[in-house]
C-alpha atoms as a PDB file:
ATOM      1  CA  UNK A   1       0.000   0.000   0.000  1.00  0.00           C
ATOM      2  CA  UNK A   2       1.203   3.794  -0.858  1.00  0.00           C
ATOM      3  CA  UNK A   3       0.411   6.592   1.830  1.00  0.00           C
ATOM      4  CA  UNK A   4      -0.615   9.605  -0.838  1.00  0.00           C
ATOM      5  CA  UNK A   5       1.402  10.401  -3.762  1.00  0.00           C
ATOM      6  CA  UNK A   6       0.759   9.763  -7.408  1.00  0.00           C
ATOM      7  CA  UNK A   7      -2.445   8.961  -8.749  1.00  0.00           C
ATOM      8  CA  UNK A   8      -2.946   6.338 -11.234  1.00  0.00           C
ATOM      9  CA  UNK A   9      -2.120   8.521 -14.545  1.00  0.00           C
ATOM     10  CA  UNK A  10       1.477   9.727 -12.947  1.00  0.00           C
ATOM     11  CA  UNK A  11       1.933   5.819 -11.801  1.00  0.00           C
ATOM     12  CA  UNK A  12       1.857   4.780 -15.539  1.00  0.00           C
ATOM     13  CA  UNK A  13       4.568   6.673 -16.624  1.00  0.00           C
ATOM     14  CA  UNK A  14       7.102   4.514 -14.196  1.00  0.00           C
ATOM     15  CA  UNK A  15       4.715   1.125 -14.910  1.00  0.00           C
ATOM     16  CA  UNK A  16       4.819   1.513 -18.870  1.00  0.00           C
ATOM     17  CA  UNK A  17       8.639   1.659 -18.651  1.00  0.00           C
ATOM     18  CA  UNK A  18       9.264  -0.953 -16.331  1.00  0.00           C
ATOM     19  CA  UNK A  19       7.107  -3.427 -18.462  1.00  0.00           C
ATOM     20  CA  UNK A  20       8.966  -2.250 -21.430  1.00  0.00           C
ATOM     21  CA  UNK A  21      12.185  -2.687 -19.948  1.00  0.00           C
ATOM     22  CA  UNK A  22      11.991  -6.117 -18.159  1.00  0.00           C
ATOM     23  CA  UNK A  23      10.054  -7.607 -21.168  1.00  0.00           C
ATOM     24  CA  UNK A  24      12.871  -6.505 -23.505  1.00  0.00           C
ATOM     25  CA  UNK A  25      15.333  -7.772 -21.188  1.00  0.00           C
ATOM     26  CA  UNK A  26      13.639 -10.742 -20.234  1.00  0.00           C
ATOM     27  CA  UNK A  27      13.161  -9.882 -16.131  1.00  0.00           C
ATOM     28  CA  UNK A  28      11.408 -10.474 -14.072  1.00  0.00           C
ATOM     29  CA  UNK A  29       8.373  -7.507 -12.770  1.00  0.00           C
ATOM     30  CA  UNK A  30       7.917  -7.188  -9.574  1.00  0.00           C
ATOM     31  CA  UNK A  31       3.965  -6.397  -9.406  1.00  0.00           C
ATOM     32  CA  UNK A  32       3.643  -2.481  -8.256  1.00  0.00           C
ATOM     33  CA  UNK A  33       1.997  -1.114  -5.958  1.00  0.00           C
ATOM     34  CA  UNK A  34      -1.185   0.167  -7.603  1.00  0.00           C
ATOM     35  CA  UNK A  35      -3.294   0.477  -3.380  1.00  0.00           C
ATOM     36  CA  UNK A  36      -3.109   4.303  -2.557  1.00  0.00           C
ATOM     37  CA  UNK A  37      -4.840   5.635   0.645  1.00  0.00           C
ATOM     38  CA  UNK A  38      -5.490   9.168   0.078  1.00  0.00           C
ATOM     39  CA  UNK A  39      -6.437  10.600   3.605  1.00  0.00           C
ATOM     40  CA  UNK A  40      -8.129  13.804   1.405  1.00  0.00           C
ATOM     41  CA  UNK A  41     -10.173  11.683  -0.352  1.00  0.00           C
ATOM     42  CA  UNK A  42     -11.718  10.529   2.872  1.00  0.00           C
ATOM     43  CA  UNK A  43     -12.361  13.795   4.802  1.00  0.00           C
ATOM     44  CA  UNK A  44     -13.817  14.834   1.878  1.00  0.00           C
ATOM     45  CA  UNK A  45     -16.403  12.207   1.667  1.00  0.00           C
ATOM     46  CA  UNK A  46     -15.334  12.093  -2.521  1.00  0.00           C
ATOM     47  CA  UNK A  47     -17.743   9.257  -4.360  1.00  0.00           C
ATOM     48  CA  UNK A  48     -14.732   7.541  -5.676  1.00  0.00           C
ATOM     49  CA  UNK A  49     -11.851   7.435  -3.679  1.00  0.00           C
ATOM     50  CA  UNK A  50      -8.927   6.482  -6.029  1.00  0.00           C
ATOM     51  CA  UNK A  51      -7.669   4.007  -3.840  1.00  0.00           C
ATOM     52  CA  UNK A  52      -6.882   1.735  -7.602  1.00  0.00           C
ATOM     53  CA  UNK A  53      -6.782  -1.544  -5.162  1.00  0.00           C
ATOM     54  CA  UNK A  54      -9.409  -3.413  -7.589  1.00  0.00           C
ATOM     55  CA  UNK A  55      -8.301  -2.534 -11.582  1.00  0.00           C
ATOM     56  CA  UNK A  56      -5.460  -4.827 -11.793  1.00  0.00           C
ATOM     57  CA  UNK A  57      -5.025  -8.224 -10.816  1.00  0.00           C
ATOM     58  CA  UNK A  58      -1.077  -9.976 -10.916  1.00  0.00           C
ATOM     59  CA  UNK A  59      -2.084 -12.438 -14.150  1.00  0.00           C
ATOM     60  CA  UNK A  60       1.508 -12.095 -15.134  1.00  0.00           C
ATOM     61  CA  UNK A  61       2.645 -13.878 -11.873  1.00  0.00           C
ATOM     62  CA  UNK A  62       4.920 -10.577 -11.504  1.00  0.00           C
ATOM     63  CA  UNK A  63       7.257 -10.947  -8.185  1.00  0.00           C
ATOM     64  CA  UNK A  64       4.484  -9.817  -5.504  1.00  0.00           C
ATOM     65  CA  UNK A  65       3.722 -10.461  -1.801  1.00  0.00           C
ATOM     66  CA  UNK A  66       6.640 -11.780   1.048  1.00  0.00           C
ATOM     67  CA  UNK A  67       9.139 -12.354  -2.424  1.00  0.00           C
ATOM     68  CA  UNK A  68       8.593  -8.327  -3.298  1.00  0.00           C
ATOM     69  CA  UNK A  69       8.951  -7.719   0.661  1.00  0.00           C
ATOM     70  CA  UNK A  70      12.048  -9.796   0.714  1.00  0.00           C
ATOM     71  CA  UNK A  71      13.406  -8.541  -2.578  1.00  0.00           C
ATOM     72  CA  UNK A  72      12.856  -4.574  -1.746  1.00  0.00           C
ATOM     73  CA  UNK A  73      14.488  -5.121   1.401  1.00  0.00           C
ATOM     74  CA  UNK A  74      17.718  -7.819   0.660  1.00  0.00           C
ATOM     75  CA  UNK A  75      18.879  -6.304  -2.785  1.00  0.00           C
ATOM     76  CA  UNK A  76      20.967  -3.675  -4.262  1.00  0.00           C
ATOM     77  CA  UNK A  77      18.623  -1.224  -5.658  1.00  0.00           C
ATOM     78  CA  UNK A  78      19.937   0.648  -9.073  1.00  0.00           C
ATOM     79  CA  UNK A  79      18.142   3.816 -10.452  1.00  0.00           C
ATOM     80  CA  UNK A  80      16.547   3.625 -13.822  1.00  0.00           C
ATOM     81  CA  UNK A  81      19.180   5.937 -14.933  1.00  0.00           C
ATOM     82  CA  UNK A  82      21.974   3.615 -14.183  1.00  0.00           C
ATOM     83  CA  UNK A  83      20.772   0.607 -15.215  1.00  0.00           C
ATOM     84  CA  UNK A  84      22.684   1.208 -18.534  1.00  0.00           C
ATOM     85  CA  UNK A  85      25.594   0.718 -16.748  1.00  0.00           C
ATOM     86  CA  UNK A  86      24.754  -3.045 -15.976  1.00  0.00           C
ATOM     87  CA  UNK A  87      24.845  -5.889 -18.315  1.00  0.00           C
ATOM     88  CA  UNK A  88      24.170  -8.488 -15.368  1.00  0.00           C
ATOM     89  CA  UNK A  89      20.957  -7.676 -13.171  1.00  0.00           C
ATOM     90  CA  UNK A  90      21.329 -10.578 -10.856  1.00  0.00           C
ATOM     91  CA  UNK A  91      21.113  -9.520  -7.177  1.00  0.00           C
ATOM     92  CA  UNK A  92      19.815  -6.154  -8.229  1.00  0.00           C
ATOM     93  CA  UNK A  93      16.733  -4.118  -8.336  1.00  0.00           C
ATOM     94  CA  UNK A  94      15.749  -1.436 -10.877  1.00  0.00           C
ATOM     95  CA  UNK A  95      13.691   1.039  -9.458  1.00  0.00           C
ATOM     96  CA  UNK A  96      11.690   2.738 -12.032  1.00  0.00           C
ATOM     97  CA  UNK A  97      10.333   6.422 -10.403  1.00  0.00           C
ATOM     98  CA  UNK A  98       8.954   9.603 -11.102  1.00  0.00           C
ATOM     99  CA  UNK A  99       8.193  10.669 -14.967  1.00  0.00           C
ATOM    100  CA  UNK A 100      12.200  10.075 -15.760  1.00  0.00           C
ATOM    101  CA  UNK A 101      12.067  10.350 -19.692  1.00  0.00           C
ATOM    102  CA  UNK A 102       8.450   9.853 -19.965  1.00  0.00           C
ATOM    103  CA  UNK A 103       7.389   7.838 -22.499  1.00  0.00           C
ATOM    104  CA  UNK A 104      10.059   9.642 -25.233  1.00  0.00           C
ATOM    105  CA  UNK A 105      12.341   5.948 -24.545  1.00  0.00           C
ATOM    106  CA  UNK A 106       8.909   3.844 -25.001  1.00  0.00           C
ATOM    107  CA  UNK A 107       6.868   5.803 -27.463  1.00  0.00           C
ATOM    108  CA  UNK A 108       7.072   2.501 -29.914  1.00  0.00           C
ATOM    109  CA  UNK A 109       6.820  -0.147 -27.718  1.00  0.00           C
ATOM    110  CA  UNK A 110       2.629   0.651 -26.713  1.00  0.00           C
ATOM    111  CA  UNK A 111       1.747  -2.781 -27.652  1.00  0.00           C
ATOM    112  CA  UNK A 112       3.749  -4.025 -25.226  1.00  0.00           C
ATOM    113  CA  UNK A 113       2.243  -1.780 -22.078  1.00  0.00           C
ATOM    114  CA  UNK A 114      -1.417  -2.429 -23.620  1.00  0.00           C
ATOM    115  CA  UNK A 115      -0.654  -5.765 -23.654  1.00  0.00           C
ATOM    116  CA  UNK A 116       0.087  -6.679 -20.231  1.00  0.00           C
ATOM    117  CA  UNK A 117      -2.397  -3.437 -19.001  1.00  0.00           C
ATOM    118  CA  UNK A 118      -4.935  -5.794 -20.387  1.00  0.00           C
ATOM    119  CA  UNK A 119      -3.442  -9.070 -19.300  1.00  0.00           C
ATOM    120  CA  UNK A 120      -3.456  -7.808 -15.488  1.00  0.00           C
ATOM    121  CA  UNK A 121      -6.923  -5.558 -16.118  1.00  0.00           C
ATOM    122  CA  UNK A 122      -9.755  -6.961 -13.532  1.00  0.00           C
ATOM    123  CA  UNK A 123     -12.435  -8.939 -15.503  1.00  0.00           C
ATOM    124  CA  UNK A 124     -14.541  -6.658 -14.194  1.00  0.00           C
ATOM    125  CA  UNK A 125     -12.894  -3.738 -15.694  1.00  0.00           C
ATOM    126  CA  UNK A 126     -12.716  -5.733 -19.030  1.00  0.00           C
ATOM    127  CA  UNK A 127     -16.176  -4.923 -20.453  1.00  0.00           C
ATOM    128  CA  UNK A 128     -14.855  -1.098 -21.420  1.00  0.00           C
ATOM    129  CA  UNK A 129     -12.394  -2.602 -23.761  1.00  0.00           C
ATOM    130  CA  UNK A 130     -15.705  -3.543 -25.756  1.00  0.00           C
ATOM    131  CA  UNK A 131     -16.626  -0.648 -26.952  1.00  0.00           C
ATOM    132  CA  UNK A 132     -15.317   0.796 -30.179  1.00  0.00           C
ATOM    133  CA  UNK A 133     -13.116   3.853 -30.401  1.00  0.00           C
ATOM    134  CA  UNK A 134     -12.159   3.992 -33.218  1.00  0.00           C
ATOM    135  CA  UNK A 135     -15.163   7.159 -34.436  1.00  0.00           C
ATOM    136  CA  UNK A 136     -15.069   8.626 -31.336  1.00  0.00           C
ATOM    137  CA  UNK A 137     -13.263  10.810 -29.132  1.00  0.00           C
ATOM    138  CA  UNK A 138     -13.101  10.540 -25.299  1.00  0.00           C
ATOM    139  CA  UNK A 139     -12.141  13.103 -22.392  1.00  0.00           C
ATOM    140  CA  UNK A 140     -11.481  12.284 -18.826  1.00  0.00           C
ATOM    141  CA  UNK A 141     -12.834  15.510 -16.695  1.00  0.00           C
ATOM    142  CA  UNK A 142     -12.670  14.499 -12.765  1.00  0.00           C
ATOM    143  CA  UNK A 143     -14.127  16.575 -11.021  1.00  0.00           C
ATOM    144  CA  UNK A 144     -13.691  14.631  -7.606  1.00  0.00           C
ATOM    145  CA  UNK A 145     -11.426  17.127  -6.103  1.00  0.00           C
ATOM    146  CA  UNK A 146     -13.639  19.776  -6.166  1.00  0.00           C
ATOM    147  CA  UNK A 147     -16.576  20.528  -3.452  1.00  0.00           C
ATOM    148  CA  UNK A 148     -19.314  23.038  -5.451  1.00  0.00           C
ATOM    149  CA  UNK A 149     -21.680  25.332  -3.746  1.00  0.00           C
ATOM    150  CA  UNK A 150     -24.610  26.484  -5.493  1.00  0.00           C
ATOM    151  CA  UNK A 151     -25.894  29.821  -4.515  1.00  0.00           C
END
């Protein structure tokens, strides 16, 4: 579980590249940690409360669980930036943070991200994959954060 930080849009920047990288270089994922508890979200009594604990599900069999625990804790732990600098990744973590490059070192490997974002999607969350976007265009307006008074 995280305590705050990034919401689910900011999360995928580190996700897509880590899937990316370790399918590439066949490694092994460790499954990320998509629970957030957002204390505002609670005092503010918010209908949904972005806490992103039911979307995914670990299909993939990433590394999750007591093995992430132990991993996290036991290994070296190399920056995304450095991993260059490594031709063997045994007995090492990559930690893939923040918005880095982006997606500028991705941008043509989407099949791969949609690929596993689907693998690992919820069943229940599978039904909006149904519909067809191709005619249409689509905006995401939350409006969560925001308490409205009418006068």
């Amino acid at each position: 579980m995280r305590l705050g930080g990034a919401g689910l849009g900011n999360i995928m920047f580190t996700y897509a590249r880590a899937v990316v990288f370790t399918k590439k270089n066949n490694l092994q994922m460790i499954w990320p940690t998509w629970f957030s508890f957002k204390i505002g979200t609670v005092l503010r009594n918010e209908f949904d409360k972005r806490f992103y604990n039911d979307l995914f599900i670990n299909n993939s069999k990433y590394v999750g669980g007591f093995n992430k625990c132990l991993l996290l804790t036991t290994k070296q732990k190399v920056s995304e930036s450095e991993k260059d600098n490594f031709r063997d990744f045994d007995e090492k973590v990559i930690e893939f943070t923040g918005f880095y490059t982006l997606f500028s070192d991705i941008i043509n490997d989407s099949k791969i991200v949609y690929d596993d974002l689907v693998n690992n999607l919820n069943h229940k969350n599978k039904k909006a994959l149904d519909f067809d976007f191709a005619s249409s265009v689509s905006f995401h307006i939350r409006l969560g954060d925001f308490n409205y008074h009418l006068v």
